[in-house]
PDB file of N, CA and C in Angstrom:
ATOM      1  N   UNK A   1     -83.098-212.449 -69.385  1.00  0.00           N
ATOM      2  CA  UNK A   1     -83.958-213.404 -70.030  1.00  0.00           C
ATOM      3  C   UNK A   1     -85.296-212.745 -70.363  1.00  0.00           C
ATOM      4  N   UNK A   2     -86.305-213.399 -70.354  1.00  0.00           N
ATOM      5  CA  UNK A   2     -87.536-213.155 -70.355  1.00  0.00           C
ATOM      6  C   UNK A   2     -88.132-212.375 -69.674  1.00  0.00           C
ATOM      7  N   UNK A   3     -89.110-210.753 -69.889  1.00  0.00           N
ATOM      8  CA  UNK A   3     -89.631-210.758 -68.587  1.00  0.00           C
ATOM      9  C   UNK A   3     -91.452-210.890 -69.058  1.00  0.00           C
ATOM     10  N   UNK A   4     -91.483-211.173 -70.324  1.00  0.00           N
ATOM     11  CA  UNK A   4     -92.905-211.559 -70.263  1.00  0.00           C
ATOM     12  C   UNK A   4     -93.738-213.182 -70.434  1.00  0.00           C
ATOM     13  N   UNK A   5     -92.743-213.975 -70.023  1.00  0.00           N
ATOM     14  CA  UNK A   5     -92.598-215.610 -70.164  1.00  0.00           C
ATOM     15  C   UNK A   5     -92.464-216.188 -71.209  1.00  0.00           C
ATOM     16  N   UNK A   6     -92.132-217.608 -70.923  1.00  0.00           N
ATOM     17  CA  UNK A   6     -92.432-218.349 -72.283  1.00  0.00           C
ATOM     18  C   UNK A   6     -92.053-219.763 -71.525  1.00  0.00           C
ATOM     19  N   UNK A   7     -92.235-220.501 -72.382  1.00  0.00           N
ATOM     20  CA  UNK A   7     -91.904-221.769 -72.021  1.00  0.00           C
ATOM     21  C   UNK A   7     -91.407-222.707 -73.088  1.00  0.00           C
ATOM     22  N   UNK A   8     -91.094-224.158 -72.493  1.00  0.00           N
ATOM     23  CA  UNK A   8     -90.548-224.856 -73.572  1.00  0.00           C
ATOM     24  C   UNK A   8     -89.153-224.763 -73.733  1.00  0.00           C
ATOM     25  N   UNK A   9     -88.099-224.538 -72.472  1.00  0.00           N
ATOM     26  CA  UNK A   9     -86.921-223.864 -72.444  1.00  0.00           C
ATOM     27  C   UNK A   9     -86.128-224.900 -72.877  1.00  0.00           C
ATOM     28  N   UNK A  10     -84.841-224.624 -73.700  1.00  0.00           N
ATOM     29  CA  UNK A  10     -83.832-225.709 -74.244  1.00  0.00           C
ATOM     30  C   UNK A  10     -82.613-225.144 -74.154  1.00  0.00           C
ATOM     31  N   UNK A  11     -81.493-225.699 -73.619  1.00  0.00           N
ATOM     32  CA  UNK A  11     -80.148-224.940 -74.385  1.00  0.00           C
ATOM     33  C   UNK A  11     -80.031-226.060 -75.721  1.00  0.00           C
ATOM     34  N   UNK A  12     -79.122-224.893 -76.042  1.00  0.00           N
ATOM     35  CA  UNK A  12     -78.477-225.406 -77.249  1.00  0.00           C
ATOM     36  C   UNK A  12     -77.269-225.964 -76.897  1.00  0.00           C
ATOM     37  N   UNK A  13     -77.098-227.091 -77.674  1.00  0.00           N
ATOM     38  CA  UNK A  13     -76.702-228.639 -77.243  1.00  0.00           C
ATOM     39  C   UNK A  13     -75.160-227.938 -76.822  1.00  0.00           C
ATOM     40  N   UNK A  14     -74.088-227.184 -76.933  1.00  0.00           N
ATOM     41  CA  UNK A  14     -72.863-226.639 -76.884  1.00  0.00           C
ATOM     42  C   UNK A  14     -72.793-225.416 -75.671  1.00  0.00           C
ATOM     43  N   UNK A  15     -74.746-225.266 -75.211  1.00  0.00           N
ATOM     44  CA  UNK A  15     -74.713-224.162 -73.992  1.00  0.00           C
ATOM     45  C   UNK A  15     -74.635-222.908 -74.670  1.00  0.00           C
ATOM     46  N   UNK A  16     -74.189-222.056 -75.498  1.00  0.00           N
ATOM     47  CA  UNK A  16     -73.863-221.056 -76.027  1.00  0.00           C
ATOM     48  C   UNK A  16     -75.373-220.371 -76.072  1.00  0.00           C
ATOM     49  N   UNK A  17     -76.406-220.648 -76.187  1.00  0.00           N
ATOM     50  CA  UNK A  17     -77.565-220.047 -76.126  1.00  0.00           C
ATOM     51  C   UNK A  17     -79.000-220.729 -75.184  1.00  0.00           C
ATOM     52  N   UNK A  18     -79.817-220.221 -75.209  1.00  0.00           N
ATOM     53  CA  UNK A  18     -81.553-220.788 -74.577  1.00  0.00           C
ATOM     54  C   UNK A  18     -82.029-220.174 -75.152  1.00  0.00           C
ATOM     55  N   UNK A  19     -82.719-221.558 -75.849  1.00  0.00           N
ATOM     56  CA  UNK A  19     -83.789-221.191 -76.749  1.00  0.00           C
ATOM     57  C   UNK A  19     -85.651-221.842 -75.762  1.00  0.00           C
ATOM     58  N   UNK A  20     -86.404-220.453 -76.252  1.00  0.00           N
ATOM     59  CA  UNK A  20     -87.518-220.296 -75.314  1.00  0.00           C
ATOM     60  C   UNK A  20     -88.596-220.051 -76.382  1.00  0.00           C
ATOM     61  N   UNK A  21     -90.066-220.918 -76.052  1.00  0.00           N
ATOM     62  CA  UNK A  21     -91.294-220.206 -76.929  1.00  0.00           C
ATOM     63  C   UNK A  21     -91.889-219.271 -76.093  1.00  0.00           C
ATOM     64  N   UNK A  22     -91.943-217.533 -76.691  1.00  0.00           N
ATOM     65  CA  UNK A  22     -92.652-216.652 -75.803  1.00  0.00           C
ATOM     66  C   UNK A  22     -94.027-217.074 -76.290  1.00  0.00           C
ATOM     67  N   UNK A  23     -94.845-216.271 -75.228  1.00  0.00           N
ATOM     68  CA  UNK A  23     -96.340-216.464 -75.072  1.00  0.00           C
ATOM     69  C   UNK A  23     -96.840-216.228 -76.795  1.00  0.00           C
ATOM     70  N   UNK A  24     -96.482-215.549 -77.422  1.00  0.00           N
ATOM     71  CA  UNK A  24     -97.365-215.530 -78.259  1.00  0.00           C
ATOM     72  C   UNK A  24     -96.927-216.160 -79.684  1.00  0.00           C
ATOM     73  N   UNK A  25     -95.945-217.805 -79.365  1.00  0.00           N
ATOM     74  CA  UNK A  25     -95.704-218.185 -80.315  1.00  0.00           C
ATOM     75  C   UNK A  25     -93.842-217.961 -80.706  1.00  0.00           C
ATOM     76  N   UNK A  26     -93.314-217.049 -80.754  1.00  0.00           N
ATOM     77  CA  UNK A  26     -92.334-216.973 -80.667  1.00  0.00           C
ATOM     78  C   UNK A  26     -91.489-217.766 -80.779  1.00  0.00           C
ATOM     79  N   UNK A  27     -90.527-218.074 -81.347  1.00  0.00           N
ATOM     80  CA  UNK A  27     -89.242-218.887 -80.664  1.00  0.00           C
ATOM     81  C   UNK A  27     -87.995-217.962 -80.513  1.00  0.00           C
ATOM     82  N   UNK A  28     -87.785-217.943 -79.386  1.00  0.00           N
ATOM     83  CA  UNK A  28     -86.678-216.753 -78.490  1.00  0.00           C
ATOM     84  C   UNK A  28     -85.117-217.548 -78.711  1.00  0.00           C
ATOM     85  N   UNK A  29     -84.156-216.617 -78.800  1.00  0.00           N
ATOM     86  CA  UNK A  29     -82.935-217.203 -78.537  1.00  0.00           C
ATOM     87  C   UNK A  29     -82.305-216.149 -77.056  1.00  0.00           C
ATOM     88  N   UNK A  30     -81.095-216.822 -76.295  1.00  0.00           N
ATOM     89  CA  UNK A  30     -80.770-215.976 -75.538  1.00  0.00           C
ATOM     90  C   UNK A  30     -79.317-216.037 -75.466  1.00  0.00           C
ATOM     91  N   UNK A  31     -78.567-215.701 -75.734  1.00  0.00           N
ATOM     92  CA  UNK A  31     -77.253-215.751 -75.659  1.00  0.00           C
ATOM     93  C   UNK A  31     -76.589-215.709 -74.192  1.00  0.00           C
ATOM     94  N   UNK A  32     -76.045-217.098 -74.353  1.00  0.00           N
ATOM     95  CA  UNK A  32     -75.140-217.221 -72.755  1.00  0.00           C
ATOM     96  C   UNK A  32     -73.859-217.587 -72.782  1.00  0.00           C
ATOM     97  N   UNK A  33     -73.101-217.056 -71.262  1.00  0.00           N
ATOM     98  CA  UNK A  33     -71.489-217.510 -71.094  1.00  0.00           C
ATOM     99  C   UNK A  33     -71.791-217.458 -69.716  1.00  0.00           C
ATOM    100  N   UNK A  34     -70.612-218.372 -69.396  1.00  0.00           N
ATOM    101  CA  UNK A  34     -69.969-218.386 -68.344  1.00  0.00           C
ATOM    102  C   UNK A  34     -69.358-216.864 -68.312  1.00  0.00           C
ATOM    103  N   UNK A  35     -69.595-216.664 -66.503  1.00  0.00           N
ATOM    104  CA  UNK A  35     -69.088-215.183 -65.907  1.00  0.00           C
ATOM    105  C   UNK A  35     -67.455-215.595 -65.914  1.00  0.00           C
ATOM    106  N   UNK A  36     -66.906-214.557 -65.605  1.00  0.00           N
ATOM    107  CA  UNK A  36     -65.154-214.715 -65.413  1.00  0.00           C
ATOM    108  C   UNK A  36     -64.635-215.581 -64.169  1.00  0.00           C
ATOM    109  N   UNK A  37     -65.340-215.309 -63.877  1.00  0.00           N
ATOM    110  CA  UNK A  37     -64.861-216.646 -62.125  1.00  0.00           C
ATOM    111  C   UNK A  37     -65.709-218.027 -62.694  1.00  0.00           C
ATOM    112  N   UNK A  38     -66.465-217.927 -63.609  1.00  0.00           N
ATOM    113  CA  UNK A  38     -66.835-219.503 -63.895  1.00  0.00           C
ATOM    114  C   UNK A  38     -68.013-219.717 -62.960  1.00  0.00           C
ATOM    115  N   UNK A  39     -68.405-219.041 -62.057  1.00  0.00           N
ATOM    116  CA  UNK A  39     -69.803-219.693 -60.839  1.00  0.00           C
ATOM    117  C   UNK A  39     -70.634-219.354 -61.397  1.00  0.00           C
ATOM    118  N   UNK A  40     -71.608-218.011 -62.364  1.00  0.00           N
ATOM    119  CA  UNK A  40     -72.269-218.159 -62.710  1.00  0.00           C
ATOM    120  C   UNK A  40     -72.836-217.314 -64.447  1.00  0.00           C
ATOM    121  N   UNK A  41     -73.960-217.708 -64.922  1.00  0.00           N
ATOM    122  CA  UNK A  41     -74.344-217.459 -66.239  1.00  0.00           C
ATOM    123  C   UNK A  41     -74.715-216.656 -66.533  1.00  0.00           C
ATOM    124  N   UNK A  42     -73.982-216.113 -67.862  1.00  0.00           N
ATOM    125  CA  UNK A  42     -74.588-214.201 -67.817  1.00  0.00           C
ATOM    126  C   UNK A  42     -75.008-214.656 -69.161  1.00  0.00           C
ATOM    127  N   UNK A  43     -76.723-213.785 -69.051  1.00  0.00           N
ATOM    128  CA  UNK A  43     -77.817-214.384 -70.347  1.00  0.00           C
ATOM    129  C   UNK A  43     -77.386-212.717 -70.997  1.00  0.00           C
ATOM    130  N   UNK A  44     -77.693-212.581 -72.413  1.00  0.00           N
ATOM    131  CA  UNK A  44     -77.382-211.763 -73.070  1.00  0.00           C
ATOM    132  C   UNK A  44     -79.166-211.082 -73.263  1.00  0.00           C
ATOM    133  N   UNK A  45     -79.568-210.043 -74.307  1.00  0.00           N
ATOM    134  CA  UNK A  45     -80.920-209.695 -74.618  1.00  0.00           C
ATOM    135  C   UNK A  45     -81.466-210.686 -75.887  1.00  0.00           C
ATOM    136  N   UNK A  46     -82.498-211.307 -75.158  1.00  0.00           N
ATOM    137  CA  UNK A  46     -83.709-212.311 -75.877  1.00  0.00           C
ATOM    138  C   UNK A  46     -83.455-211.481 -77.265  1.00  0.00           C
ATOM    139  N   UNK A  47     -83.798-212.384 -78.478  1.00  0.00           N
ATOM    140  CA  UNK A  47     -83.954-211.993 -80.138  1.00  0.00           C
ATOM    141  C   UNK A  47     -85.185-212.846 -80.260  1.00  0.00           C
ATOM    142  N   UNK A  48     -85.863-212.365 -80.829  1.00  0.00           N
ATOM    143  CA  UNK A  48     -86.647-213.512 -81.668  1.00  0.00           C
ATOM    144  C   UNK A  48     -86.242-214.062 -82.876  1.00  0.00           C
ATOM    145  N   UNK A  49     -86.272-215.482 -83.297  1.00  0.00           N
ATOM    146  CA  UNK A  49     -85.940-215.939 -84.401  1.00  0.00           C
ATOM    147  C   UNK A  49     -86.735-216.189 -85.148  1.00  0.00           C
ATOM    148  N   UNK A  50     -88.464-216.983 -85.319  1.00  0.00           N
ATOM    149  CA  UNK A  50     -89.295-216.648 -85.765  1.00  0.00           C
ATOM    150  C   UNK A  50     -90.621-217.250 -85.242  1.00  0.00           C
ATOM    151  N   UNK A  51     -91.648-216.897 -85.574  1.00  0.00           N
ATOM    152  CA  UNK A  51     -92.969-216.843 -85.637  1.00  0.00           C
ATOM    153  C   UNK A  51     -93.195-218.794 -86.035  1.00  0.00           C
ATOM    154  N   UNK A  52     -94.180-219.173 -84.763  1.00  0.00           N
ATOM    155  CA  UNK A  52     -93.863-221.070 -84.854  1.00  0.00           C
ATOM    156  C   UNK A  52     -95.433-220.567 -84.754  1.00  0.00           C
ATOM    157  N   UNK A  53     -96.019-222.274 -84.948  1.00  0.00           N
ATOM    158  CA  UNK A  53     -97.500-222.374 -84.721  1.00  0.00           C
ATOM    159  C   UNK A  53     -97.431-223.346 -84.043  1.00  0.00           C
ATOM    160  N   UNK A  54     -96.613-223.106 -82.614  1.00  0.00           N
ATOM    161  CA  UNK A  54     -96.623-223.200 -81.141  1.00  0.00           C
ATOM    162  C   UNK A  54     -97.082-222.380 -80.667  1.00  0.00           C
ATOM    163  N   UNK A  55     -98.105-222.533 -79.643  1.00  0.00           N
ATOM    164  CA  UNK A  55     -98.948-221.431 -78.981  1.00  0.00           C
ATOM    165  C   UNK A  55     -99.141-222.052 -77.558  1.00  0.00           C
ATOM    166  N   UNK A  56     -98.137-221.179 -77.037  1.00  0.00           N
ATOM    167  CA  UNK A  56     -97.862-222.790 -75.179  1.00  0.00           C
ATOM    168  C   UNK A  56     -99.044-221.730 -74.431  1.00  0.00           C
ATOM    169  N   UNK A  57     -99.517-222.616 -73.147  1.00  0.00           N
ATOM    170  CA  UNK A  57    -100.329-222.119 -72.437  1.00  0.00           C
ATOM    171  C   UNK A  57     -99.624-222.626 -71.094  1.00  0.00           C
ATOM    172  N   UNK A  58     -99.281-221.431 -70.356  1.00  0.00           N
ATOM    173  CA  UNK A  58     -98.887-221.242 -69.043  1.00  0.00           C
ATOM    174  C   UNK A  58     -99.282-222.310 -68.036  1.00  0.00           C
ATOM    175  N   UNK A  59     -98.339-222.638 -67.312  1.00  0.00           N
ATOM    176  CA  UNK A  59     -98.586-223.496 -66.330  1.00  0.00           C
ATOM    177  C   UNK A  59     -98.850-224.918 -66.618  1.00  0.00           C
ATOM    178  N   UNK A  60     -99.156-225.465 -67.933  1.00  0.00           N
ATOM    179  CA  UNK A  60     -98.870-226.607 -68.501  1.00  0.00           C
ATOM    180  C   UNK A  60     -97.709-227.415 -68.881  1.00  0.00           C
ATOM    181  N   UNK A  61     -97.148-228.801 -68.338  1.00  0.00           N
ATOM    182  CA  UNK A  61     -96.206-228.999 -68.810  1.00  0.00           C
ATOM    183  C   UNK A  61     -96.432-230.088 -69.543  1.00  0.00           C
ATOM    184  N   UNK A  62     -96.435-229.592 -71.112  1.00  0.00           N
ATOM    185  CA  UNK A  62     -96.201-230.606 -72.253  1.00  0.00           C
ATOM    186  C   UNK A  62     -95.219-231.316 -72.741  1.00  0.00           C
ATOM    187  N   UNK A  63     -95.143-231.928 -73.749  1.00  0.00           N
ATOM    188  CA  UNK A  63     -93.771-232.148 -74.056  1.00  0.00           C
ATOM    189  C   UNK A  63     -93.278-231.394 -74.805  1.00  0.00           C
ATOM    190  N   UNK A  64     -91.948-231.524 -75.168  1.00  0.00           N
ATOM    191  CA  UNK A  64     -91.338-230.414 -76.127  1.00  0.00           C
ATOM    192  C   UNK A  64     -91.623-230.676 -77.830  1.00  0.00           C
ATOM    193  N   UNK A  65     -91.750-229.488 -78.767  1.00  0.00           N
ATOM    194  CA  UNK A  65     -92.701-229.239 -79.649  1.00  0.00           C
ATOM    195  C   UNK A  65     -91.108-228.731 -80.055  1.00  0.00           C
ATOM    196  N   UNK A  66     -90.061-228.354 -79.824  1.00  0.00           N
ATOM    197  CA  UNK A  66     -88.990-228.122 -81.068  1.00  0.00           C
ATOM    198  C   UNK A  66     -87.636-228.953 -80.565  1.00  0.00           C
ATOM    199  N   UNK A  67     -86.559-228.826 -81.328  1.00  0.00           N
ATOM    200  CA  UNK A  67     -85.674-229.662 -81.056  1.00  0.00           C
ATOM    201  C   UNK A  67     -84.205-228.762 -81.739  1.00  0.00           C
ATOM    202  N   UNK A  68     -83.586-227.957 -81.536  1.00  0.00           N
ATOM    203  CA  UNK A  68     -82.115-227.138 -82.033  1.00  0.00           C
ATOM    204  C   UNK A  68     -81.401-227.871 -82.423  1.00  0.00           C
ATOM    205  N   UNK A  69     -80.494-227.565 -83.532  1.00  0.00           N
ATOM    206  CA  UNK A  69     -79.380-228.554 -84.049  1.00  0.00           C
ATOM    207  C   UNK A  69     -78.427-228.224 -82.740  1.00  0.00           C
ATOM    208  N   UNK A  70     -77.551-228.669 -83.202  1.00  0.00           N
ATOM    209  CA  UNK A  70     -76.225-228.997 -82.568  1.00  0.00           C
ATOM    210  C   UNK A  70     -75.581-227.209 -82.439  1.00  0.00           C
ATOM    211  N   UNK A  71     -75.390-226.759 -83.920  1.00  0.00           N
ATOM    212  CA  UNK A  71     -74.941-225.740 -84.147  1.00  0.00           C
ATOM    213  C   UNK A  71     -76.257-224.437 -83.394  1.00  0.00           C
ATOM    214  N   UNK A  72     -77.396-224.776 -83.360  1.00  0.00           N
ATOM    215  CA  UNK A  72     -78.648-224.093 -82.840  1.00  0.00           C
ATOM    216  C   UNK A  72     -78.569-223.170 -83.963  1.00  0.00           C
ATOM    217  N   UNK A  73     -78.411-223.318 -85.473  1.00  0.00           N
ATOM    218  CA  UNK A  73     -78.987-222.493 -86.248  1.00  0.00           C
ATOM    219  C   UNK A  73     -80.475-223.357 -87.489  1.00  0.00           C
ATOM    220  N   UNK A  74     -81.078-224.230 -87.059  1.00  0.00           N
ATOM    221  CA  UNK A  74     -81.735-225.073 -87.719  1.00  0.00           C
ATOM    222  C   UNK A  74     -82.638-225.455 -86.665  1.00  0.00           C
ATOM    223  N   UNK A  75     -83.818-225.759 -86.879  1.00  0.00           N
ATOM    224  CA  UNK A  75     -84.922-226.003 -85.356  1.00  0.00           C
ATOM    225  C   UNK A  75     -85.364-227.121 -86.254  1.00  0.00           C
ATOM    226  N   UNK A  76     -86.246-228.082 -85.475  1.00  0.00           N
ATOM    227  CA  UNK A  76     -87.282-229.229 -86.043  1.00  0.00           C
ATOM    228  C   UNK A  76     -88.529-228.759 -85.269  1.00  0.00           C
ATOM    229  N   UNK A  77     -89.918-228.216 -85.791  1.00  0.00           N
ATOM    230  CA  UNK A  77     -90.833-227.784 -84.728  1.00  0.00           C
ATOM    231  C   UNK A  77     -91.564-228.776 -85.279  1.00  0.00           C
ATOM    232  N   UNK A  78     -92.334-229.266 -84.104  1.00  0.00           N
ATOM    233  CA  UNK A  78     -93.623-229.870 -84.398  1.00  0.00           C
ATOM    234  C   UNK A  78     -94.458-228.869 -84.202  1.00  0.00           C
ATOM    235  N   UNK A  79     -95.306-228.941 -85.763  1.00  0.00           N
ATOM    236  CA  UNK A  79     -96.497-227.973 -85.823  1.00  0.00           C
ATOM    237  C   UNK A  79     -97.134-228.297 -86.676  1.00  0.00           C
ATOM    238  N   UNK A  80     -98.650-228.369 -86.775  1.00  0.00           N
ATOM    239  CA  UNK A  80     -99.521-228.282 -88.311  1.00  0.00           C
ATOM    240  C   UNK A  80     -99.466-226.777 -88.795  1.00  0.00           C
ATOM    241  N   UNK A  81     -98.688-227.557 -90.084  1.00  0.00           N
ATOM    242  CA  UNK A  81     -98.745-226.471 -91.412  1.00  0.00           C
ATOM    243  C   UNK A  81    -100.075-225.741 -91.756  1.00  0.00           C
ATOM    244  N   UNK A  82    -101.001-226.745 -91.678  1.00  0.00           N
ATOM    245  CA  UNK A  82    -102.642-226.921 -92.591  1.00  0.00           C
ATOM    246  C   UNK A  82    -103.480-227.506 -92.097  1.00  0.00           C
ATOM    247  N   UNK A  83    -104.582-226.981 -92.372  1.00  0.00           N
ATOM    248  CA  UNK A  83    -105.596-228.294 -91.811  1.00  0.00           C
ATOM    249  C   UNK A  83    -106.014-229.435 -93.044  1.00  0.00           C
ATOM    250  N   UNK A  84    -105.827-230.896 -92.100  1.00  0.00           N
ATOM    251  CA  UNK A  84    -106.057-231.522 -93.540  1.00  0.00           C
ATOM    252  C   UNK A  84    -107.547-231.274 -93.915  1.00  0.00           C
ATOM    253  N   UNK A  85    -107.720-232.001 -95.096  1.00  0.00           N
ATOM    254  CA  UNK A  85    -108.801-232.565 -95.968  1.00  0.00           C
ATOM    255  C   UNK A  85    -109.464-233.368 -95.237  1.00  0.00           C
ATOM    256  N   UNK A  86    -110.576-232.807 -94.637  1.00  0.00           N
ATOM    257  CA  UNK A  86    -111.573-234.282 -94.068  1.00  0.00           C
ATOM    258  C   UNK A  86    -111.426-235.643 -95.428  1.00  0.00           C
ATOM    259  N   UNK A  87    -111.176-236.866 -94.884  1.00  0.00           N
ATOM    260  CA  UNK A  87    -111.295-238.480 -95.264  1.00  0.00           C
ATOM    261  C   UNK A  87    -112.384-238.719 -95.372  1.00  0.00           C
ATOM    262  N   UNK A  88    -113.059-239.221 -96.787  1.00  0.00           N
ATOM    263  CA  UNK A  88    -114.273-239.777 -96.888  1.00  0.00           C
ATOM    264  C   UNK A  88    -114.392-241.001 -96.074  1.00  0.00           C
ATOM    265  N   UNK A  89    -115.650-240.724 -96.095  1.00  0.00           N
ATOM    266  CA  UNK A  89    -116.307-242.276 -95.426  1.00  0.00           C
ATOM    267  C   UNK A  89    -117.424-242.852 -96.162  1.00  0.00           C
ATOM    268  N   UNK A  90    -116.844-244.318 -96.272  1.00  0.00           N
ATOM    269  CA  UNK A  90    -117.662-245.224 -97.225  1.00  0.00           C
ATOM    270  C   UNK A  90    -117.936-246.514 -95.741  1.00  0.00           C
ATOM    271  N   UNK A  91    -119.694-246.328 -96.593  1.00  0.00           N
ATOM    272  CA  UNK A  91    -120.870-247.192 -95.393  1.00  0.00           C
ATOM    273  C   UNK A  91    -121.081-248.129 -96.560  1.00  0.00           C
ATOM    274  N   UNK A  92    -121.026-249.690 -96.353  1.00  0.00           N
ATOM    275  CA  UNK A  92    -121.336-250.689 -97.335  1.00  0.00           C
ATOM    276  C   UNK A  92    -122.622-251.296 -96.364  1.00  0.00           C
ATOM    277  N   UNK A  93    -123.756-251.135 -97.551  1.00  0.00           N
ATOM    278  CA  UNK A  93    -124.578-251.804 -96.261  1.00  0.00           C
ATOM    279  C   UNK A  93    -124.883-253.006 -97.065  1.00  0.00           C
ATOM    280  N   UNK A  94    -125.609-254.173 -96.556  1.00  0.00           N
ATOM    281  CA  UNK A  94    -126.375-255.529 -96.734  1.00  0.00           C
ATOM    282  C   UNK A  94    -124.609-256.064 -97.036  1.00  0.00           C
ATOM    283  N   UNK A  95    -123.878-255.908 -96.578  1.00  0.00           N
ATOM    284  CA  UNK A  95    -122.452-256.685 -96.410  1.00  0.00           C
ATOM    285  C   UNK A  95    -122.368-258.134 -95.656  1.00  0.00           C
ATOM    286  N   UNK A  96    -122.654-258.948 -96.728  1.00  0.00           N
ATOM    287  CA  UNK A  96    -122.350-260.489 -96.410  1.00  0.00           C
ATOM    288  C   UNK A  96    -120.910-260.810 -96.524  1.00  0.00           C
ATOM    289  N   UNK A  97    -120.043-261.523 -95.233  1.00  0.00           N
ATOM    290  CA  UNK A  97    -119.233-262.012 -95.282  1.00  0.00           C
ATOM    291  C   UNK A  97    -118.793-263.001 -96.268  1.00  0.00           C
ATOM    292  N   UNK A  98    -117.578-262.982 -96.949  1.00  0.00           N
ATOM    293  CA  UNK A  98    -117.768-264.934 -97.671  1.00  0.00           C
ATOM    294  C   UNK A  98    -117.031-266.312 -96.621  1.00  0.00           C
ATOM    295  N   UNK A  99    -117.411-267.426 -97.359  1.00  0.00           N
ATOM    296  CA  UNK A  99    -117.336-268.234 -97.048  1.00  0.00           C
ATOM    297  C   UNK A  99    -115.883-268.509 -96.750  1.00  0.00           C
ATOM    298  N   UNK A 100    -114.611-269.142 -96.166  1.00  0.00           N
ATOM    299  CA  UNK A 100    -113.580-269.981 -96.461  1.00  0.00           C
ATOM    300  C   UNK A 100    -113.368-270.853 -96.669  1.00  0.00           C
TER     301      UNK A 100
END
């Protein structure tokens, strides 16, 4: 797996992989199986898949910020693209209510 962290760990919904955000944004895949006796999980070497504007900070537990398809070749990340456009602001002053 990992040996320089990450967080945000998921399998993919079928088990076949763990998907991880490394520290610097990352989204990691890891390829897994069942060992031959079936007791335990042999992780394959971390890939990166790509560059998110997820940026996790250690020792925090947030909620999760991506979501893998089924197949784990398609992600949903929550992230800002952009920064918006500051929203004007309109001040109405000497504002008399009306009557009903």
């Amino acid at each position: 797996m990992s040996t320089d962290g990450g967080v945000q760990v998921r399998w993919r919904p079928d088990g076949k992989e763990l998907f991880y955000i490394a520290l610097d944004g990352r989204l990691m895949a890891v390829p897994t199986q069942l060992s031959a006796d079936g007791h335990t999980v042999e992780a394959g070497a971390p890939a990166a898949l790509f560059l998110t504007r997820v940026f996790p900070i250690q020792g925090i537990n947030i909620r999760q910020q991506y979501m893998p398809s089924l197949d784990g070749q398609r992600f949903l990340v929550d992230s800002v693209t952009e920064e918006p456009a500051p929203s004007p602001i309109t001040v109405i002053l000497n504002w008399k209510p009306t009557a009903h």
